[in-house]
Protein backbone atom coordinates (compact mmCIF):
# COMPACT_ATOMS: atom_id res chain seq x y z
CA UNK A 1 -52.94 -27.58 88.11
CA UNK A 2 -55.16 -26.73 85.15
CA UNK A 3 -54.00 -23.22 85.03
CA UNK A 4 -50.14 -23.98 85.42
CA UNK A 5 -50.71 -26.17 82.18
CA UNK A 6 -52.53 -24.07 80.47
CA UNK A 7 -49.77 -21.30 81.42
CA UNK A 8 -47.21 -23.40 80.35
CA UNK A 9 -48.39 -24.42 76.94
CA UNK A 10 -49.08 -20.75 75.98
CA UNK A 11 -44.99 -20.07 77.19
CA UNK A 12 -44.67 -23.45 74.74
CA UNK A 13 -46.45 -22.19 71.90
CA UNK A 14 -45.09 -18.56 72.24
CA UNK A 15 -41.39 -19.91 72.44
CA UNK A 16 -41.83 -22.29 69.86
CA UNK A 17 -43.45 -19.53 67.42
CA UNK A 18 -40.60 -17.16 68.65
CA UNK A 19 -38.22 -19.67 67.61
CA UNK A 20 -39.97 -20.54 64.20
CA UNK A 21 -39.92 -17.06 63.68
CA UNK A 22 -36.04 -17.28 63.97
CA UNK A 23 -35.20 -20.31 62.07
CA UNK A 24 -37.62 -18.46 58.86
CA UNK A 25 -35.50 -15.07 59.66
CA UNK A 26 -32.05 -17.56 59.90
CA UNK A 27 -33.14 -19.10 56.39
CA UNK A 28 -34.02 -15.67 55.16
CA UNK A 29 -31.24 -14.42 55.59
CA UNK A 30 -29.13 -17.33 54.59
CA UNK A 31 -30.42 -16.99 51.21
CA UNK A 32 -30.50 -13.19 51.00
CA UNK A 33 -26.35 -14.37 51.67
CA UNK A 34 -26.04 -17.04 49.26
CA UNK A 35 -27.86 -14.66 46.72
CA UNK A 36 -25.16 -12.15 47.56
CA UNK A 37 -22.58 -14.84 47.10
CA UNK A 38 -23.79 -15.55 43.29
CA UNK A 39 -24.23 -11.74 42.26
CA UNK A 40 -20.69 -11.84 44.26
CA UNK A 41 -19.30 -14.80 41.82
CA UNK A 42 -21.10 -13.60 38.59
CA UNK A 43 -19.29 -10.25 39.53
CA UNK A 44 -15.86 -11.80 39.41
CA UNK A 45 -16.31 -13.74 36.62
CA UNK A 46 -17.54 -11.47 34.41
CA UNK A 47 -14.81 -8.98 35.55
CA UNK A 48 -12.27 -12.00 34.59
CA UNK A 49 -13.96 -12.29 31.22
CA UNK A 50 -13.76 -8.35 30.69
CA UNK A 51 -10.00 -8.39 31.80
CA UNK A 52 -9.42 -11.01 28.90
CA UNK A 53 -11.55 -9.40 26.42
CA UNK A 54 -9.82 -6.34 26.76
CA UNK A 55 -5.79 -7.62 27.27
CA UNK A 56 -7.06 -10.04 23.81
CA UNK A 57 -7.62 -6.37 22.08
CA UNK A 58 -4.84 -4.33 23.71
CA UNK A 59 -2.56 -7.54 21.97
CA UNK A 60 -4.14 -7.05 19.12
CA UNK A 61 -4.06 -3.29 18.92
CA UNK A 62 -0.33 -3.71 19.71
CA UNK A 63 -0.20 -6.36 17.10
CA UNK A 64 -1.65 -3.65 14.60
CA UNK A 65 0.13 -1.23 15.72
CA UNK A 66 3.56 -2.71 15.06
CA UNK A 67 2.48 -4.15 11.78
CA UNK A 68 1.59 -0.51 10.66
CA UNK A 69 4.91 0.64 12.15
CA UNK A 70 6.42 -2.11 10.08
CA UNK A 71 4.39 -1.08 6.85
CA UNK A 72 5.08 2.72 6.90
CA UNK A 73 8.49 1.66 7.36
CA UNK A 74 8.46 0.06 3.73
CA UNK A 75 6.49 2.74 2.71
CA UNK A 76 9.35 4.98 3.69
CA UNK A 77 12.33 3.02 2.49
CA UNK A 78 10.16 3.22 -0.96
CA UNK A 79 9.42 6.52 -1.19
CA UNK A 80 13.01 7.35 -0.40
CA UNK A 81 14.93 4.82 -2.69
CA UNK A 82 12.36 6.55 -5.43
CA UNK A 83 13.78 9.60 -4.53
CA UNK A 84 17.29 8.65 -4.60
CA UNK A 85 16.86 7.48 -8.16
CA UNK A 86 15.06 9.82 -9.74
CA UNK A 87 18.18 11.84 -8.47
CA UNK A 88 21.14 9.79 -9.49
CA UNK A 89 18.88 9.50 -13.25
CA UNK A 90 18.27 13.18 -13.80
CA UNK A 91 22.22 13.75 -12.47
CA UNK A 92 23.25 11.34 -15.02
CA UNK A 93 20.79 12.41 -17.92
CA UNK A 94 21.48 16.16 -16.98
CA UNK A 95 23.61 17.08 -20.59
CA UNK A 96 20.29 16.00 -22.35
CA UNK A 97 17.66 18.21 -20.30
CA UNK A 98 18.36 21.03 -23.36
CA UNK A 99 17.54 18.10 -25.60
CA UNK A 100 13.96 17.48 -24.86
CA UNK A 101 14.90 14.75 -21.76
CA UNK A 102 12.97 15.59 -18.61
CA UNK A 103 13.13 13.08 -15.30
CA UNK A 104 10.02 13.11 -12.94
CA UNK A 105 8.94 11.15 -9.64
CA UNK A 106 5.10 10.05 -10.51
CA UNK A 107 2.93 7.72 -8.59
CA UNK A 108 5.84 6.49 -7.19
CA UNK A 109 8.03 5.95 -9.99
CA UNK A 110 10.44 7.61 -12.42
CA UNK A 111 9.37 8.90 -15.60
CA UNK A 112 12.11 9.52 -17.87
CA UNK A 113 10.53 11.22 -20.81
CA UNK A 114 12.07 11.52 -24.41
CA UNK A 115 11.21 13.39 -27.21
CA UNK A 116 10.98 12.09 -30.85
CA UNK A 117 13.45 14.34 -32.21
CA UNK A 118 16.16 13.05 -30.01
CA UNK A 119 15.39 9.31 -30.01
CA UNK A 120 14.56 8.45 -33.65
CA UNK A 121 15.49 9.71 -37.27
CA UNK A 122 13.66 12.01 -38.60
CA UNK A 123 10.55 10.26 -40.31
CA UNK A 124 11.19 7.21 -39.07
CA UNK A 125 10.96 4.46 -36.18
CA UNK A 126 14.39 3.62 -35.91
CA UNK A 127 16.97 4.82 -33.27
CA UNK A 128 19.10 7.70 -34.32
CA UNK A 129 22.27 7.85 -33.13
CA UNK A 130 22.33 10.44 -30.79
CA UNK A 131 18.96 8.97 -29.46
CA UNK A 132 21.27 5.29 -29.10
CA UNK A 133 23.87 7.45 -26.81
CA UNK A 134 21.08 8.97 -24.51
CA UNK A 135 19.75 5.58 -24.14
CA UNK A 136 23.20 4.27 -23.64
CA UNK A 137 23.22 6.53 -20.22
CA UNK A 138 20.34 5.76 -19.13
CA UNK A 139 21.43 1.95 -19.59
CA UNK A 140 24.35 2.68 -17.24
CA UNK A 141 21.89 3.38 -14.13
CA UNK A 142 19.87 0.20 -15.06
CA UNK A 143 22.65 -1.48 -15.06
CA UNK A 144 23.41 -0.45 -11.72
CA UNK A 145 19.89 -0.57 -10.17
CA UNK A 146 19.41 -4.61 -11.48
CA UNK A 147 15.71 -4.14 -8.84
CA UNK A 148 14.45 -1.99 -11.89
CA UNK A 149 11.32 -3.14 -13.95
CA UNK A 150 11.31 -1.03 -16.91
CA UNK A 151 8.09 0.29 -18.71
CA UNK A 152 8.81 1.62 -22.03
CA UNK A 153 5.60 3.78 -23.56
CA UNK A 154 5.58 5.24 -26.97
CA UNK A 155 3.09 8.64 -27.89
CA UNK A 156 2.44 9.86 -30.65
CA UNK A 157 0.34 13.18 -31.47
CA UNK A 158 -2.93 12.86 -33.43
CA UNK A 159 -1.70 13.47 -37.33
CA UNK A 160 -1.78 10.13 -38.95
CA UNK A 161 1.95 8.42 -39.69
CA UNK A 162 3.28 6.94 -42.48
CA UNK A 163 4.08 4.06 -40.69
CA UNK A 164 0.61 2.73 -40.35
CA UNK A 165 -2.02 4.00 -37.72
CA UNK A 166 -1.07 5.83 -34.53
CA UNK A 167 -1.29 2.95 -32.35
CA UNK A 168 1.63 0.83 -34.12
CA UNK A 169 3.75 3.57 -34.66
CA UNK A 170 4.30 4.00 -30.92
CA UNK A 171 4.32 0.77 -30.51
CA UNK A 172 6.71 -0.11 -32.59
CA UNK A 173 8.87 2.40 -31.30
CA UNK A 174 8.85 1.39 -27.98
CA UNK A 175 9.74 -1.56 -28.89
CA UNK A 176 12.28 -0.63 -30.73
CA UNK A 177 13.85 1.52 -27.17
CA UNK A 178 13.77 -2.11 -25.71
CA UNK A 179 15.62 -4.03 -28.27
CA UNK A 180 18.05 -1.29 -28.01
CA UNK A 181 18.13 -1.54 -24.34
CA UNK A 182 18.64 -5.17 -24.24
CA UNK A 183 21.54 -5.14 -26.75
CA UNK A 184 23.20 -2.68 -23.69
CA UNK A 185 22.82 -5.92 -21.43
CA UNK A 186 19.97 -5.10 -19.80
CA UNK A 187 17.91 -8.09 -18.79
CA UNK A 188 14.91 -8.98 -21.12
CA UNK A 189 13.06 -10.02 -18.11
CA UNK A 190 12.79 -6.45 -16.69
CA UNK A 191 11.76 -4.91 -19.83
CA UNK A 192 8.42 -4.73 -21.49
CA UNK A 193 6.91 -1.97 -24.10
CA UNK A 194 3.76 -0.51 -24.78
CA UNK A 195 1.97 1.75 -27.09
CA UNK A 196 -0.29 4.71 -26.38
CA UNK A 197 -0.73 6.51 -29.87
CA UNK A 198 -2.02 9.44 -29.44
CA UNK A 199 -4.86 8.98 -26.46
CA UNK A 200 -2.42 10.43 -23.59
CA UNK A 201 -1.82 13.14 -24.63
CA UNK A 202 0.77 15.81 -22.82
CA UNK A 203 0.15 18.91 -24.96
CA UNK A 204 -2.14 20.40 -27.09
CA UNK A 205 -2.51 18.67 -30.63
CA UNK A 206 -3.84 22.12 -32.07
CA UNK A 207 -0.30 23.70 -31.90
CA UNK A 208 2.84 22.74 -33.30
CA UNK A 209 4.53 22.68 -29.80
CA UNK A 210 2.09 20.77 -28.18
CA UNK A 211 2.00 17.81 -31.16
CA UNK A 212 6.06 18.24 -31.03
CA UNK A 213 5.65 17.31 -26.81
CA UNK A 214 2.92 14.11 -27.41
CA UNK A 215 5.74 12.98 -29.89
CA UNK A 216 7.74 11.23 -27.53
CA UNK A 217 8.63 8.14 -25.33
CA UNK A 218 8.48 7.56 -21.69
CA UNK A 219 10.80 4.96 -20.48
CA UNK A 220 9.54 4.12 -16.37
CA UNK A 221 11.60 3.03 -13.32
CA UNK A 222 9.72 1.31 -10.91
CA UNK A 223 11.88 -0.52 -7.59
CA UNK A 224 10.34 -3.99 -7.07
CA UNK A 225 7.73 -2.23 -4.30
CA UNK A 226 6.44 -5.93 -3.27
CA UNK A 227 9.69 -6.83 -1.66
CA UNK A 228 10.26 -3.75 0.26
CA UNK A 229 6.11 -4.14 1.64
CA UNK A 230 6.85 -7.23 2.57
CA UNK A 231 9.58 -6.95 4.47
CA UNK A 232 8.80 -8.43 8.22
């Protein structure tokens, strides 16, 4: 009897050991599983949050895109409604070209430039007639372009006038341009004038033909550019 009980609490003691053994394996594994589970759910989610980051930058990149689309859109309309004026304005100024008129696209504007000897009397900072009837064309495509802001600068070369210094001759005959302009209806509003004396210079104030080209007025066309950029 003492040997069958001392057989059967070895079986006991290997079988509960054995079975130990399993339940430690069993839990083992069970957490080696739920571990899996987590690095399974941390996966997911952080896949989810990558999927959102990037469709929240593809919007935006589309967003940016479109608004770029939009912009050089404006940009175009601009650049071509420059173009188209500058065109109908040399067309229309085209007897005077002979006459010391020249029309330019610059920076995005037109530069209609007049020389002294056309504009004013001789000697003097009033209109002269023939200067009046040039201006009276170019009124005709201000009148018809009503978008226009209008920029009148006066030069002068560097030989002191008789008019006072450099700086209120041209001045004074730009402003002159504009309260010619105005009595040709065009709207006060648009126009403003400006004075540059002789410190932008176009030719070279050592020659006779280069003081004759800084004598002279620029009158500039500029399109109202912040409506057409801002166009949606």
């Amino acid at each position: 009897l003492s040997m069958t009980a001392c057989v059967s609490s070895k079986k006991y003691k290997a079988a509960t050991a054995s079975a130990l053994a399993a339940k430690n394996a069993g839990d083992s594994l069970m957490k080696k599983g739920n571990d899996l589970q987590t690095q399974l759910d941390n996966a997911i989610s952080s896949n989810k949050m990558l999927t959102e980051e990037r469709d929240r930058y593809q919007k935006e990149t589309d967003s940016a895109s479109g608004k770029l689309k939009t912009l050089q859109s404006a940009v175009d309309d601009y650049t071509g409604s420059v173009d188209q004026l500058q065109k109908k304005t040399a067309d229309r100024m085209a007897d005077y070209a002979e006459r010391g008129v020249e029309v330019t696209n610059k920076d995005g504007m037109v530069h209609v430039t007049m020389q002294d000897k056309l504009l004013y009397k001789k000697g003097s900072n009033k209109v002269a007639k023939d200067g009046e009837t040039a201006l009276g064309t170019l009124a005709s495509v201000l009148n018809e372009n009503p978008n226009l802001k209008v920029l009148v600068v006066g030069h002068t070369d560097d030989r002191a006038g008789k008019g006072g210094d450099n700086w209120t001759v041209s001045t004074e005959r730009a402003n002159n341009i504009v309260r010619m302009l105005k009595t040709m209806k065009i709207d006060p509003s648009r126009l403003t004038s400006a004075g540059q004396g002789q410190y932008n210079a176009a030719g070279d104030n050592s020659t006779a033909e280069g003081r004759a080209q800084n004598r002279r007025t620029e009158i500039i066309l500029s399109p109202e550019s912040f409506k057409l950029l801002n166009k949606e």
